[in-house]
C-alpha atoms as a PDB file:
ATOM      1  CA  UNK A   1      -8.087 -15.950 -19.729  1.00  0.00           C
ATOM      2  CA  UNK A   2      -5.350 -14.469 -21.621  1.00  0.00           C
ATOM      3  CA  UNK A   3      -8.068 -11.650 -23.192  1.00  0.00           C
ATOM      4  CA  UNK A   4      -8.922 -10.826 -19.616  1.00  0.00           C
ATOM      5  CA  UNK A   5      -5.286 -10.749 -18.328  1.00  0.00           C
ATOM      6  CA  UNK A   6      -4.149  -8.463 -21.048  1.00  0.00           C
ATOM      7  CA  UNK A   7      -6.967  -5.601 -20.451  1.00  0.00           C
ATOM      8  CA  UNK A   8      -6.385  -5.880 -16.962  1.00  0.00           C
ATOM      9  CA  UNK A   9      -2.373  -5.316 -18.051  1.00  0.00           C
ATOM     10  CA  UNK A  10      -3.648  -2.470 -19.504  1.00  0.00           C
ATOM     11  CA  UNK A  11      -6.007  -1.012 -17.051  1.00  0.00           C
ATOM     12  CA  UNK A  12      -3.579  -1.631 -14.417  1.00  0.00           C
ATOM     13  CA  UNK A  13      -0.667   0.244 -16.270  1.00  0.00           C
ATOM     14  CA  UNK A  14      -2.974   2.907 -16.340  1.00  0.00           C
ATOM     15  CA  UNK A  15      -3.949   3.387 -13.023  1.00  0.00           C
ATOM     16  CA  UNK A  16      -0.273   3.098 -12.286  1.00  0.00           C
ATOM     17  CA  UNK A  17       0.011   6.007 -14.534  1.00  0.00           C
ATOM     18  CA  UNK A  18      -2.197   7.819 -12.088  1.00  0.00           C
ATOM     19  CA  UNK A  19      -1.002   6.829  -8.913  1.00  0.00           C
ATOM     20  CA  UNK A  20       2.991   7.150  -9.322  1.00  0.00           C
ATOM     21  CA  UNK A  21       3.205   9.594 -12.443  1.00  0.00           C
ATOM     22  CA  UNK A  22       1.749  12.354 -10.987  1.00  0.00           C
ATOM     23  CA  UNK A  23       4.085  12.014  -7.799  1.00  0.00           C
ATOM     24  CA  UNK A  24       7.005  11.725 -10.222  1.00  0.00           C
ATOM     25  CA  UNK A  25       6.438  14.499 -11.997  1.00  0.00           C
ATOM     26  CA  UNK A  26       4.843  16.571  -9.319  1.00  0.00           C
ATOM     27  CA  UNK A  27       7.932  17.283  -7.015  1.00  0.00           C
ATOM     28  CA  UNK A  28       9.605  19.452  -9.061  1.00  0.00           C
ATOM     29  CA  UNK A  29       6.409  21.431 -10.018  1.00  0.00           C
ATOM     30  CA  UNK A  30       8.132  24.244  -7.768  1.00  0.00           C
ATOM     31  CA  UNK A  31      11.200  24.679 -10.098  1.00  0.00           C
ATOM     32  CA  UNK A  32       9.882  24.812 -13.603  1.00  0.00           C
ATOM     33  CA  UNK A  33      13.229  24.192 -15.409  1.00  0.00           C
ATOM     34  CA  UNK A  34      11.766  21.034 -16.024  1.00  0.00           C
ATOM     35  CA  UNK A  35       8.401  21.735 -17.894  1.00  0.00           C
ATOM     36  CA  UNK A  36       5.100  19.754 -17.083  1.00  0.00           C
ATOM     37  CA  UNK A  37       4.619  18.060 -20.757  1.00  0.00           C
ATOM     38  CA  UNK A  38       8.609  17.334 -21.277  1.00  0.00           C
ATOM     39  CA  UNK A  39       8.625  15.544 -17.548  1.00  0.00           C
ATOM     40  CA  UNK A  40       5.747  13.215 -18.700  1.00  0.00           C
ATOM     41  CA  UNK A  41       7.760  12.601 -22.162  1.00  0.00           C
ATOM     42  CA  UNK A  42      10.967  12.262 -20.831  1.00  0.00           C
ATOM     43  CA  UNK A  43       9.556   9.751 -17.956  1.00  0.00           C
ATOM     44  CA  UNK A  44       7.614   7.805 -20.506  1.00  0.00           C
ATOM     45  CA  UNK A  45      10.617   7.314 -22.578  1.00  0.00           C
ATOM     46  CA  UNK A  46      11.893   5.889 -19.698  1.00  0.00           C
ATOM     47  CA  UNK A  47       9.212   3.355 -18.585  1.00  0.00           C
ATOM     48  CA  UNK A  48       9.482   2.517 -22.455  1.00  0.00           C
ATOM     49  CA  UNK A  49      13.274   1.985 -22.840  1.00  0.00           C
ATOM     50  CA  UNK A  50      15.281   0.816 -19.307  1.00  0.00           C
ATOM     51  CA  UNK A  51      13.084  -2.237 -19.306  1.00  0.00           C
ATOM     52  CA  UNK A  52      14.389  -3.060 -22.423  1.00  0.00           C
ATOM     53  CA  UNK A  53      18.306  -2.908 -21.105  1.00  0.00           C
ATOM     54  CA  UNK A  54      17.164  -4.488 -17.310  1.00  0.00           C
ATOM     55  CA  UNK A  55      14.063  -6.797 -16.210  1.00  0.00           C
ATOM     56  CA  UNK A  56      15.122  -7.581 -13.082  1.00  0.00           C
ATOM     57  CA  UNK A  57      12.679  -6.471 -11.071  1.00  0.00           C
ATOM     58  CA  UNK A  58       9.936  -7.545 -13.219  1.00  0.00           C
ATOM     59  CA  UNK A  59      10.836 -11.388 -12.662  1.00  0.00           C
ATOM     60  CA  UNK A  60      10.712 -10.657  -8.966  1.00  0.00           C
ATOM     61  CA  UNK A  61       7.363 -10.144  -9.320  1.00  0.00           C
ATOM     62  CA  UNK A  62       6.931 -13.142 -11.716  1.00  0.00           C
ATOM     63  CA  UNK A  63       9.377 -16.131 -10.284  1.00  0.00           C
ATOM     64  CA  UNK A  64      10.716 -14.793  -6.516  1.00  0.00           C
ATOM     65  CA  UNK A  65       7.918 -14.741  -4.865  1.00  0.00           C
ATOM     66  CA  UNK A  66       5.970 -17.043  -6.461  1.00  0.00           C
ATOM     67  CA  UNK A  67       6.291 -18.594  -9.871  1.00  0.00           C
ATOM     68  CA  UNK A  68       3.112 -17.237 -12.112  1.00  0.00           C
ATOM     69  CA  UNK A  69       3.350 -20.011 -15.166  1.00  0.00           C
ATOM     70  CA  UNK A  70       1.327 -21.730 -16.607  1.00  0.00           C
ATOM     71  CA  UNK A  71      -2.409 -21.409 -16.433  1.00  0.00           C
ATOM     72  CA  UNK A  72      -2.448 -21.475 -12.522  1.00  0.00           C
ATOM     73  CA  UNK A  73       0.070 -18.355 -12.697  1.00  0.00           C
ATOM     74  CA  UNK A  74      -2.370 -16.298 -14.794  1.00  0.00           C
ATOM     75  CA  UNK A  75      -5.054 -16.927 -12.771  1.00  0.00           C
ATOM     76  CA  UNK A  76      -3.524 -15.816  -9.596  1.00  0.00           C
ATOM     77  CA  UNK A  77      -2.032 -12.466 -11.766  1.00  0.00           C
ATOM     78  CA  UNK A  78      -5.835 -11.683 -12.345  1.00  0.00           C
ATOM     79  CA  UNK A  79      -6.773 -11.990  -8.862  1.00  0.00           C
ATOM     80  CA  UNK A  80      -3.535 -10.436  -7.785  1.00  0.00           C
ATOM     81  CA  UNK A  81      -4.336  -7.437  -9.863  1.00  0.00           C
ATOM     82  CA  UNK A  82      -8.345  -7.212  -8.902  1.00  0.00           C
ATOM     83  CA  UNK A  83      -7.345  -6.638  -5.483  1.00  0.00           C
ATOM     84  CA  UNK A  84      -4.351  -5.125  -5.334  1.00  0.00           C
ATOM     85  CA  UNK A  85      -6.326  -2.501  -7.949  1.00  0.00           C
ATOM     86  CA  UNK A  86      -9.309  -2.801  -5.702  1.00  0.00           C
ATOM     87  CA  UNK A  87      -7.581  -1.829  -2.407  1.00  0.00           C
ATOM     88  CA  UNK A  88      -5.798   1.213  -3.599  1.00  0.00           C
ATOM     89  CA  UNK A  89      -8.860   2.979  -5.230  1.00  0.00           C
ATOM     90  CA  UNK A  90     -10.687   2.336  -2.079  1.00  0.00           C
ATOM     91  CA  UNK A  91      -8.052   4.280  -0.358  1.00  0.00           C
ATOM     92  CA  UNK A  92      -7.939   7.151  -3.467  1.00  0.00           C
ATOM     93  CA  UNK A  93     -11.281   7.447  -2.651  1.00  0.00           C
ATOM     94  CA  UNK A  94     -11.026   8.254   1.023  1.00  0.00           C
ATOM     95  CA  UNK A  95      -8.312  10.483  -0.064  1.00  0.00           C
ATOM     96  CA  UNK A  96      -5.484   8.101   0.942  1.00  0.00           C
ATOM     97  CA  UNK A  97      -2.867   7.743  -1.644  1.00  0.00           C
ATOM     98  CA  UNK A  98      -1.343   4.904  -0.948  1.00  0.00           C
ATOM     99  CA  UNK A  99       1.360   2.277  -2.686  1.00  0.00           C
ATOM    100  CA  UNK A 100       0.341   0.114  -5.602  1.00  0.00           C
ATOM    101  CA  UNK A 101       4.023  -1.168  -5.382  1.00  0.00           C
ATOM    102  CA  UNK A 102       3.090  -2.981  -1.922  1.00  0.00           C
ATOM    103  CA  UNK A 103      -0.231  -3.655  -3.431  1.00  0.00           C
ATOM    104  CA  UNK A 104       0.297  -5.701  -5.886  1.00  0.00           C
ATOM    105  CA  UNK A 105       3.267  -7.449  -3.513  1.00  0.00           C
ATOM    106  CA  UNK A 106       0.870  -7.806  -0.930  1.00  0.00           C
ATOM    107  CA  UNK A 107      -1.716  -9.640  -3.266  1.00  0.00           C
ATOM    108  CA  UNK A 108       1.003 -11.452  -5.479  1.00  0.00           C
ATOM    109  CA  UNK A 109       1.355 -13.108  -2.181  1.00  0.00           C
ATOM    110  CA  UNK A 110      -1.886 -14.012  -0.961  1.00  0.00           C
ATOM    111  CA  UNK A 111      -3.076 -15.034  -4.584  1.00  0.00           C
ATOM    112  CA  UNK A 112      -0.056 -17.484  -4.685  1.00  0.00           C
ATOM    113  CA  UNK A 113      -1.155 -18.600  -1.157  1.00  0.00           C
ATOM    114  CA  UNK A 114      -4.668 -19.280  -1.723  1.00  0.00           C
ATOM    115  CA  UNK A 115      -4.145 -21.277  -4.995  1.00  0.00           C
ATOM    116  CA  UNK A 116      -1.266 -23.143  -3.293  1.00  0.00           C
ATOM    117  CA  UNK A 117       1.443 -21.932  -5.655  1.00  0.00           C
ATOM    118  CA  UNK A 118       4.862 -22.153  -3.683  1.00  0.00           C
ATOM    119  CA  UNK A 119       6.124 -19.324  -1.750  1.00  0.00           C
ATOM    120  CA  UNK A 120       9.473 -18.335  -1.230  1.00  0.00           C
ATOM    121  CA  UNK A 121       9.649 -17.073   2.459  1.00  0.00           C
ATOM    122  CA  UNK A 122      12.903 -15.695   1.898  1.00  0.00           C
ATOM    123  CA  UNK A 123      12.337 -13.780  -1.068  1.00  0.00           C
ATOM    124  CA  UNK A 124       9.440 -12.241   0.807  1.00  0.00           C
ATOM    125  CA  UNK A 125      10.884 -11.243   3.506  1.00  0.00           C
ATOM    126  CA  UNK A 126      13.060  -9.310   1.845  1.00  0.00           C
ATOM    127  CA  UNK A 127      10.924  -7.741  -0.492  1.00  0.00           C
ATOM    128  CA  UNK A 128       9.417  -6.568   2.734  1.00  0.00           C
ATOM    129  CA  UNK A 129      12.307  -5.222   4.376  1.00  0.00           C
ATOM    130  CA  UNK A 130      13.727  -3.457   1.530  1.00  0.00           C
ATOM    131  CA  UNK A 131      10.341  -1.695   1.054  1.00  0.00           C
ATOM    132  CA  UNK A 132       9.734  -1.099   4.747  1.00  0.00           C
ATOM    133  CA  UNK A 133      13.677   0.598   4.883  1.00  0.00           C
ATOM    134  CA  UNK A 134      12.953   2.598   1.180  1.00  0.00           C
ATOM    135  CA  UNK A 135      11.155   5.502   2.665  1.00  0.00           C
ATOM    136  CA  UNK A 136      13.619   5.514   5.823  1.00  0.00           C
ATOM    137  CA  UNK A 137      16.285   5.598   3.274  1.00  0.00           C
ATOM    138  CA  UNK A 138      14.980   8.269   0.999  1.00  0.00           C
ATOM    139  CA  UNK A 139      14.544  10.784   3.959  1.00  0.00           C
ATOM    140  CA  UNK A 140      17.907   9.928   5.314  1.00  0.00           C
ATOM    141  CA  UNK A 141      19.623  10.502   1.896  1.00  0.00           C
ATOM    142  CA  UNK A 142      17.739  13.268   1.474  1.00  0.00           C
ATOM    143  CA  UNK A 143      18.549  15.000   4.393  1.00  0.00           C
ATOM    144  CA  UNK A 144      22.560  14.619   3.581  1.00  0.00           C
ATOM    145  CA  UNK A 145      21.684  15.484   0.235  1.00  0.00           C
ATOM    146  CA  UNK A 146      20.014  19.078   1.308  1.00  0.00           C
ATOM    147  CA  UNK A 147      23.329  19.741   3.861  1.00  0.00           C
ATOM    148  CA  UNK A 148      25.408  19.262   0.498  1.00  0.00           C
ATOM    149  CA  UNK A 149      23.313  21.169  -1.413  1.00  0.00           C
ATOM    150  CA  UNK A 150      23.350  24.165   0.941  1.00  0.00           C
ATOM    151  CA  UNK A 151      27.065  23.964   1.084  1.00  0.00           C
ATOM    152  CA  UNK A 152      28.195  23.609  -2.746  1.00  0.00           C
ATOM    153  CA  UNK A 153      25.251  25.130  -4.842  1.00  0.00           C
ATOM    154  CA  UNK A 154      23.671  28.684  -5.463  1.00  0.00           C
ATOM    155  CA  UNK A 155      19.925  29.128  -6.108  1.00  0.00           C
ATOM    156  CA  UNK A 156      21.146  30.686  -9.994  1.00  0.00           C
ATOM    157  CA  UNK A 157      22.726  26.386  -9.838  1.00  0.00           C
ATOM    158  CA  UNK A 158      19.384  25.063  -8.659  1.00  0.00           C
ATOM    159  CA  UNK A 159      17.966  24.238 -11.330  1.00  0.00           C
ATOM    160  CA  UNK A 160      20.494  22.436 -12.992  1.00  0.00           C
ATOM    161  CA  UNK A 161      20.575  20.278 -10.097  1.00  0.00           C
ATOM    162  CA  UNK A 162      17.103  19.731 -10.502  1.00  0.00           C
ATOM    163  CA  UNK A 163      16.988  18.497 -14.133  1.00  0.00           C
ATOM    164  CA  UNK A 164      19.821  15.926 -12.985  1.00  0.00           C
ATOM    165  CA  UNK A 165      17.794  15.090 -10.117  1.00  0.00           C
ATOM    166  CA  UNK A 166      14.587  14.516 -12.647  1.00  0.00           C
ATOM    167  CA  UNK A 167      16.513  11.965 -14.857  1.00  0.00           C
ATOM    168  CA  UNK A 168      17.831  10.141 -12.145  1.00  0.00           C
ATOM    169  CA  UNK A 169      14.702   9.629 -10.586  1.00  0.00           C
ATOM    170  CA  UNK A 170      13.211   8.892 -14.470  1.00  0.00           C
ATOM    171  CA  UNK A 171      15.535   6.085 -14.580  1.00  0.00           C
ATOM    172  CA  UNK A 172      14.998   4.594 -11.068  1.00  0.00           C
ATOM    173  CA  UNK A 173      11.136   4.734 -11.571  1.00  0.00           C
ATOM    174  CA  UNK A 174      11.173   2.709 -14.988  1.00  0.00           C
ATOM    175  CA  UNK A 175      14.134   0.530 -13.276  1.00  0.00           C
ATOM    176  CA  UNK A 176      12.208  -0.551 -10.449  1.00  0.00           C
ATOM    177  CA  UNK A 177       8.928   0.451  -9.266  1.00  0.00           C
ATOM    178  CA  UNK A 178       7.521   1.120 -12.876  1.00  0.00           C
ATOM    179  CA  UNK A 179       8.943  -2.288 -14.116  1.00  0.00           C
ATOM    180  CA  UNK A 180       5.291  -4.199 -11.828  1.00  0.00           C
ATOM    181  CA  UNK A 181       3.317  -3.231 -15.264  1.00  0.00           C
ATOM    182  CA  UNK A 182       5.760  -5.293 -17.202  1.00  0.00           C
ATOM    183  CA  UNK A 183       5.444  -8.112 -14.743  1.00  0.00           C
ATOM    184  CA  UNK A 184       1.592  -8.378 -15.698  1.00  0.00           C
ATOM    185  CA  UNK A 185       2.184  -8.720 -19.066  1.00  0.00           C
ATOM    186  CA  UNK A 186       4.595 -10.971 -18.650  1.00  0.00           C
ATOM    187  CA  UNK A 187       2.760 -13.463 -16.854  1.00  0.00           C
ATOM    188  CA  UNK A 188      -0.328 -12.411 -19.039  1.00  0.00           C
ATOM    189  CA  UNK A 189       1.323 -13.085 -22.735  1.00  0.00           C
ATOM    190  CA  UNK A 190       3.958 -15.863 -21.266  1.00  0.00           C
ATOM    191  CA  UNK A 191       7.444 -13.938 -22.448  1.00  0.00           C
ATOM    192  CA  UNK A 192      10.050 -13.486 -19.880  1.00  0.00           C
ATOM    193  CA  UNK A 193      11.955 -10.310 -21.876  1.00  0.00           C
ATOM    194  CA  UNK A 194      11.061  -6.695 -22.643  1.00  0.00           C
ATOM    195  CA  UNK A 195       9.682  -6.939 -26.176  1.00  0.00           C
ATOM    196  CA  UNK A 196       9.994  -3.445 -27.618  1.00  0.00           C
ATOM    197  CA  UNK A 197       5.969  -3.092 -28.602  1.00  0.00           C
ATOM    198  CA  UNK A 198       5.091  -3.942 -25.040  1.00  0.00           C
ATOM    199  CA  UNK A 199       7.191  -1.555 -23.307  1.00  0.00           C
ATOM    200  CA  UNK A 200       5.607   0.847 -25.936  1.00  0.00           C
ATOM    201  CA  UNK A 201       2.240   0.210 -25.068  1.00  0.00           C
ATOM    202  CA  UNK A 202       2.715   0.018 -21.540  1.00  0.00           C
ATOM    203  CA  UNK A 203       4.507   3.607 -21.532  1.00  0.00           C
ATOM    204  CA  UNK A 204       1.417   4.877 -23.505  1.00  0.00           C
ATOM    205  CA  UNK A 205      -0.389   3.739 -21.102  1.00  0.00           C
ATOM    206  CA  UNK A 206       1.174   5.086 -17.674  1.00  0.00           C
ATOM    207  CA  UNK A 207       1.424   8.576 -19.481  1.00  0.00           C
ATOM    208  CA  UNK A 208      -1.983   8.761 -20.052  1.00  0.00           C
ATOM    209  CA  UNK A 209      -2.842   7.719 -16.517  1.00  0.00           C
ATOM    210  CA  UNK A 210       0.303  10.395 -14.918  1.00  0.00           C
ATOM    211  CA  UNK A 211      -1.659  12.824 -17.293  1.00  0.00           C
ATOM    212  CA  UNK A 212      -5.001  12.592 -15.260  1.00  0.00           C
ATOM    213  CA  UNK A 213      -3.627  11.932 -12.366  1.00  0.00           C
ATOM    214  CA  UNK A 214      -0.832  14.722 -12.410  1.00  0.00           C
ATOM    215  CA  UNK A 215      -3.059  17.566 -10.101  1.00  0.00           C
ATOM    216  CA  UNK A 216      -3.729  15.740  -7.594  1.00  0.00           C
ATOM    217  CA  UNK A 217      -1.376  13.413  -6.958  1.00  0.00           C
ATOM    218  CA  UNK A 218       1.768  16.810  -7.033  1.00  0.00           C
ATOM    219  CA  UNK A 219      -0.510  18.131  -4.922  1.00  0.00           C
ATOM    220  CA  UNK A 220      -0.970  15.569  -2.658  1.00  0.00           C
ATOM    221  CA  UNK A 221       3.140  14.966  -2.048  1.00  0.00           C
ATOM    222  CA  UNK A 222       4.178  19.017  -1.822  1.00  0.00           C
ATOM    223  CA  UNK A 223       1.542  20.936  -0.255  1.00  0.00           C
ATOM    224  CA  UNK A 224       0.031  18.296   2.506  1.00  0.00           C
ATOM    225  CA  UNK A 225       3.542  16.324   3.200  1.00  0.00           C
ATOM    226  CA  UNK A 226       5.388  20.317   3.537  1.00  0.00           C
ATOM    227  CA  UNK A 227       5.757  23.667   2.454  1.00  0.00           C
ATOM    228  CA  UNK A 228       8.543  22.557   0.320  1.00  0.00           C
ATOM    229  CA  UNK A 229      10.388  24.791  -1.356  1.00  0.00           C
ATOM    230  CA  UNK A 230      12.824  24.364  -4.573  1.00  0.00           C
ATOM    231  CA  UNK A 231      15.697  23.281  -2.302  1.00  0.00           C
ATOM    232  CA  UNK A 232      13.350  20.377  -0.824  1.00  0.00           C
ATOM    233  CA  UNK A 233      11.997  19.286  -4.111  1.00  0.00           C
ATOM    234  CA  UNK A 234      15.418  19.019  -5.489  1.00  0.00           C
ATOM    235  CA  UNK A 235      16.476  17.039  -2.439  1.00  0.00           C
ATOM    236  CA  UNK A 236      13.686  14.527  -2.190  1.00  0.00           C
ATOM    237  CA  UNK A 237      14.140  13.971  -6.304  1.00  0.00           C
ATOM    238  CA  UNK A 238      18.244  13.131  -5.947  1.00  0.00           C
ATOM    239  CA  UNK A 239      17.196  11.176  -2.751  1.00  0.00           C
ATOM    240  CA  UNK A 240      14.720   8.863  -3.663  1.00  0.00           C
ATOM    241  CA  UNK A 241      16.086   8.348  -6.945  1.00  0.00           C
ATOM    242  CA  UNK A 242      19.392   7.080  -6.136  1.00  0.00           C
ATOM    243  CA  UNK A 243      17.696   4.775  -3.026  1.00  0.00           C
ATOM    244  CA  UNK A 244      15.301   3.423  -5.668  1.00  0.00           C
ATOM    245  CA  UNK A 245      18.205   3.106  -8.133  1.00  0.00           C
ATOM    246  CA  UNK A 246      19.919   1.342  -5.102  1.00  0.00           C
ATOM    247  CA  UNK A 247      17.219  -1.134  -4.741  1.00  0.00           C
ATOM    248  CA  UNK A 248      16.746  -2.044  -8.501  1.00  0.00           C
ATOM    249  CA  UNK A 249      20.348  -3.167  -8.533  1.00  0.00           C
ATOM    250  CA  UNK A 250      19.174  -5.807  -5.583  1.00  0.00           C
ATOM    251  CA  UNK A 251      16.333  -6.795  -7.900  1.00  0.00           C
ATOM    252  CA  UNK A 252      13.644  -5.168  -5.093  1.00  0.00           C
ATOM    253  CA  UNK A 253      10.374  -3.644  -5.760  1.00  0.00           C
ATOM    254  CA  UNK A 254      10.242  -0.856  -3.914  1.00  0.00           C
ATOM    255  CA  UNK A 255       7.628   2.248  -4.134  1.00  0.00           C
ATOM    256  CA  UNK A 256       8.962   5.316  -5.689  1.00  0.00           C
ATOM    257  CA  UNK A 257       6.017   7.626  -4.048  1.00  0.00           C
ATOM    258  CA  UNK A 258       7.307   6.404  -0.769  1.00  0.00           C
ATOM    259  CA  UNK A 259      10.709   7.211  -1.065  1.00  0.00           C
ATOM    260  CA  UNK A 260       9.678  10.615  -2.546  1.00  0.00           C
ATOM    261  CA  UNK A 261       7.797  11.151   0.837  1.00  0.00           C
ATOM    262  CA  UNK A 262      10.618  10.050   2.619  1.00  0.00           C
ATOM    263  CA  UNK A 263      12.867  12.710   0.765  1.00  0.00           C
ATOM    264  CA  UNK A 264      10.286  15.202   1.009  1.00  0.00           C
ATOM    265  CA  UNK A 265      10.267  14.424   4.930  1.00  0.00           C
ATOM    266  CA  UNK A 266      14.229  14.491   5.259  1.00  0.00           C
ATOM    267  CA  UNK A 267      14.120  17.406   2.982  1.00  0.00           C
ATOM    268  CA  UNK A 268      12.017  19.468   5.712  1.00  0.00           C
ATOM    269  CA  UNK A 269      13.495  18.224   8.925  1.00  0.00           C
ATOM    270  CA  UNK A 270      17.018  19.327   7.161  1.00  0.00           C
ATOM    271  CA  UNK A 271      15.858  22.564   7.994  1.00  0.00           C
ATOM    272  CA  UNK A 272      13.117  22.264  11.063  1.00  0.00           C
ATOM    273  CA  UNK A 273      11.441  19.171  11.988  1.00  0.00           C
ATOM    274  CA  UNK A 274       7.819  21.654  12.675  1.00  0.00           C
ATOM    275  CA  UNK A 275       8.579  22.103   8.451  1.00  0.00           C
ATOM    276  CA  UNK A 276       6.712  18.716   8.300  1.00  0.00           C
ATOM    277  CA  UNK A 277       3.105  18.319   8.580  1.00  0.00           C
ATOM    278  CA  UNK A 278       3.277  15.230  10.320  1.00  0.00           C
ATOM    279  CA  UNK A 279      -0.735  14.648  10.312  1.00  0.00           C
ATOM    280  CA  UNK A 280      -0.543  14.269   6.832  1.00  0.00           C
ATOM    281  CA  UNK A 281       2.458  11.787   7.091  1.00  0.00           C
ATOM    282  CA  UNK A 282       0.993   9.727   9.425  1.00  0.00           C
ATOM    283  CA  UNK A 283      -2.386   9.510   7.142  1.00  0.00           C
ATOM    284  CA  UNK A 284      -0.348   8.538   4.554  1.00  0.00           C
ATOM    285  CA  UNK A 285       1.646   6.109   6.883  1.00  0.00           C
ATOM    286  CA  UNK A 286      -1.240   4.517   7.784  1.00  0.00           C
ATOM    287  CA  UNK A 287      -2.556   3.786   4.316  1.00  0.00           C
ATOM    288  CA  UNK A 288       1.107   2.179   3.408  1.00  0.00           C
ATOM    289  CA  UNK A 289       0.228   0.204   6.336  1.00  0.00           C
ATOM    290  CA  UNK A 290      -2.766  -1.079   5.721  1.00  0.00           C
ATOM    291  CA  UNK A 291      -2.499  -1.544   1.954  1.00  0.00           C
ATOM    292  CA  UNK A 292      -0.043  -4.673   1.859  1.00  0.00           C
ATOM    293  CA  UNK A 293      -1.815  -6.924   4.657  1.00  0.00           C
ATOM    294  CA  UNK A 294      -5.298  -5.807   3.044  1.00  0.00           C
ATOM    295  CA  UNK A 295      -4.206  -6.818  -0.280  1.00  0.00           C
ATOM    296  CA  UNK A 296      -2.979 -10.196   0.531  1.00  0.00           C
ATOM    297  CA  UNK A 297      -5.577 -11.106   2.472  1.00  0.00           C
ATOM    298  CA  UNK A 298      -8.933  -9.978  -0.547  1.00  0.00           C
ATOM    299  CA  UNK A 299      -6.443 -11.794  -3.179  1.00  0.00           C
ATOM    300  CA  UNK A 300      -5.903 -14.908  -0.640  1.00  0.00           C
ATOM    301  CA  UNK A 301      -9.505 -15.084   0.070  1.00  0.00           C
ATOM    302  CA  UNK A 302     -10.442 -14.518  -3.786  1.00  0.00           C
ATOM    303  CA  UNK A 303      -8.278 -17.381  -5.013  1.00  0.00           C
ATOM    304  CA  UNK A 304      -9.585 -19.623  -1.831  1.00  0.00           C
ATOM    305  CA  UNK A 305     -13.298 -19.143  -3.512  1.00  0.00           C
ATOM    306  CA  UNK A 306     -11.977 -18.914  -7.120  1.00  0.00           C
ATOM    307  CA  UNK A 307      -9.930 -22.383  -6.439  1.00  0.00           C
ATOM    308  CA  UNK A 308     -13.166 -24.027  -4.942  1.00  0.00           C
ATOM    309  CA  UNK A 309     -16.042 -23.144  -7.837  1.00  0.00           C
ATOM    310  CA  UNK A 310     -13.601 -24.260 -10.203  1.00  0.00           C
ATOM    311  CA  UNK A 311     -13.262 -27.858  -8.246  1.00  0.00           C
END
């Protein structure tokens, strides 16, 4: 079991690699004072070290919501992860990027449920509300954040701005959202730390996957969500990264590419509100909506039939 656990550690910090990386690093692509290849390094340096200083978030995902010990625990880890991985490539693949931050939440949950692990209704909850508000919060910060920009910075200043904005949201990433591939390893190799080889590994990992994921995933959050410009990227980076930052401090798992949609959004309507390809938000919406009930209900029913062959 603990074989299988660790390889689907790894497979899952890859995919995460794929799914958040590229939004990460993709929206800045339209102020290149912050190179491609140095992004990836400089966020893989932080998915590798911050854990290592703060695991907070990490044992939300291992003891608030439901506690994953013991051989019980890992079981309902590898279900967790086999749907939560399950539901958001089914949505890749119908070109509906999606959250594997509410995923794996979603299925956490419904894993925990179906092998009868105790659930803490209050620690759910607000997981849930904290990751319902991020993207709410992200636009709204970004929209003050574009008025202040306007007021007290040049476009020669810009993209200073923007390499601040980069390492802020470097830090909240591997603070928070980044910190649910520690959480499987955790559970997976039974340590409740940040030992230095596995934060390593694990930022190998996610670089290779924001590597192959990196095309699409830019593309996906700056051309479809708005016809951003440098001012918007910069917005939606300082934005989302100090509401992430904000919810790491509260120990809450929220999505990064959310709140990057949700500065991308406030970014746009800062200027006009028909900026904002709202078709495209809505798709994407819709997929946030649908991932987290999905996911707890494949892992619930998985552990349900996993719990009865093994009686």
């Amino acid at each position: 079991m603990t074989t299988t656990l660790v390889t689907l550690a790894c497979l899952f910090a890859f995919v995460t690699g794929i799914n958040d990386g590229g939004a990460v690093l993709g929206t800045g692509l339209k102020v290149p004072s912050v190179r491609p290849l140095f992004g990836l390094l400089a966020l893989m340096l932080a998915v590798a070290v911050v854990p290592m200083i703060t695991s907070r978030v990490a044992l939300t995902f291992t003891t608030r919501l439901t506690p994953l010990t013991g051989t019980l625990g890992r079981l309902a880890m590898i279900v967790a992860v086999v749907a939560a991985l399950t539901v958001v490539i089914a949505l890749s693949v119908r070109g509906r990027p999606t959250s594997l931050t509410l995923a794996i939440v979603g299925a956490v949950t419904g894993a925990g449920l179906g092998f009868g692990l105790p659930i803490s209704p209050g620690a759910v909850a607000f997981v849930l509300v904290v990751g319902l508000a991020a993207p709410f919060a992200g636009a709204f910060v970004a929209t003050v954040t574009s008025g202040l920009l306007v007021t007290l910075t040049t476009t020669r200043a810009l993209p200073g701005w923007h390499r601040a904005g980069f390492a802020v949201q470097c830090l909240a990433y591997a603070a928070n959202d980044g910190q649910k591939m520690l959480a499987v390893f955790m559970v997976a190799l039974g340590f409740s730390g940040a030992p230095p080889e596995i934060c390593a590994l694990t930022a190998v990992l996610f670089g290779l996957g924001a590597l192959y994921g990196l095309p699409r995933a830019g593309r996906t959050l700056i051309r479809e969500l708005l016809a951003s410009r440098p001012l918007h990227s910069v917005s939606a980076e300082l934005a989302s990264g100090a509401t992430v930052i904000g919810c790491a401090a509260a120990g809450a798992p929220v999505s990064m590419t959310q709140a990057i949609a949700g500065g991308m959004i406030g970014a746009g309507v800062f200027e006009s509100s028909r900026r904002v390809r709202w078709q495209a938000a809505m798709k994407i919406v819709i997929a946030w909506m649908v991932t987290l009930p999905v996911s707890g209900l494949l892992a619930g029913v998985a552990a349900l039939v996993v719990k009865g062959v093994a009686a």
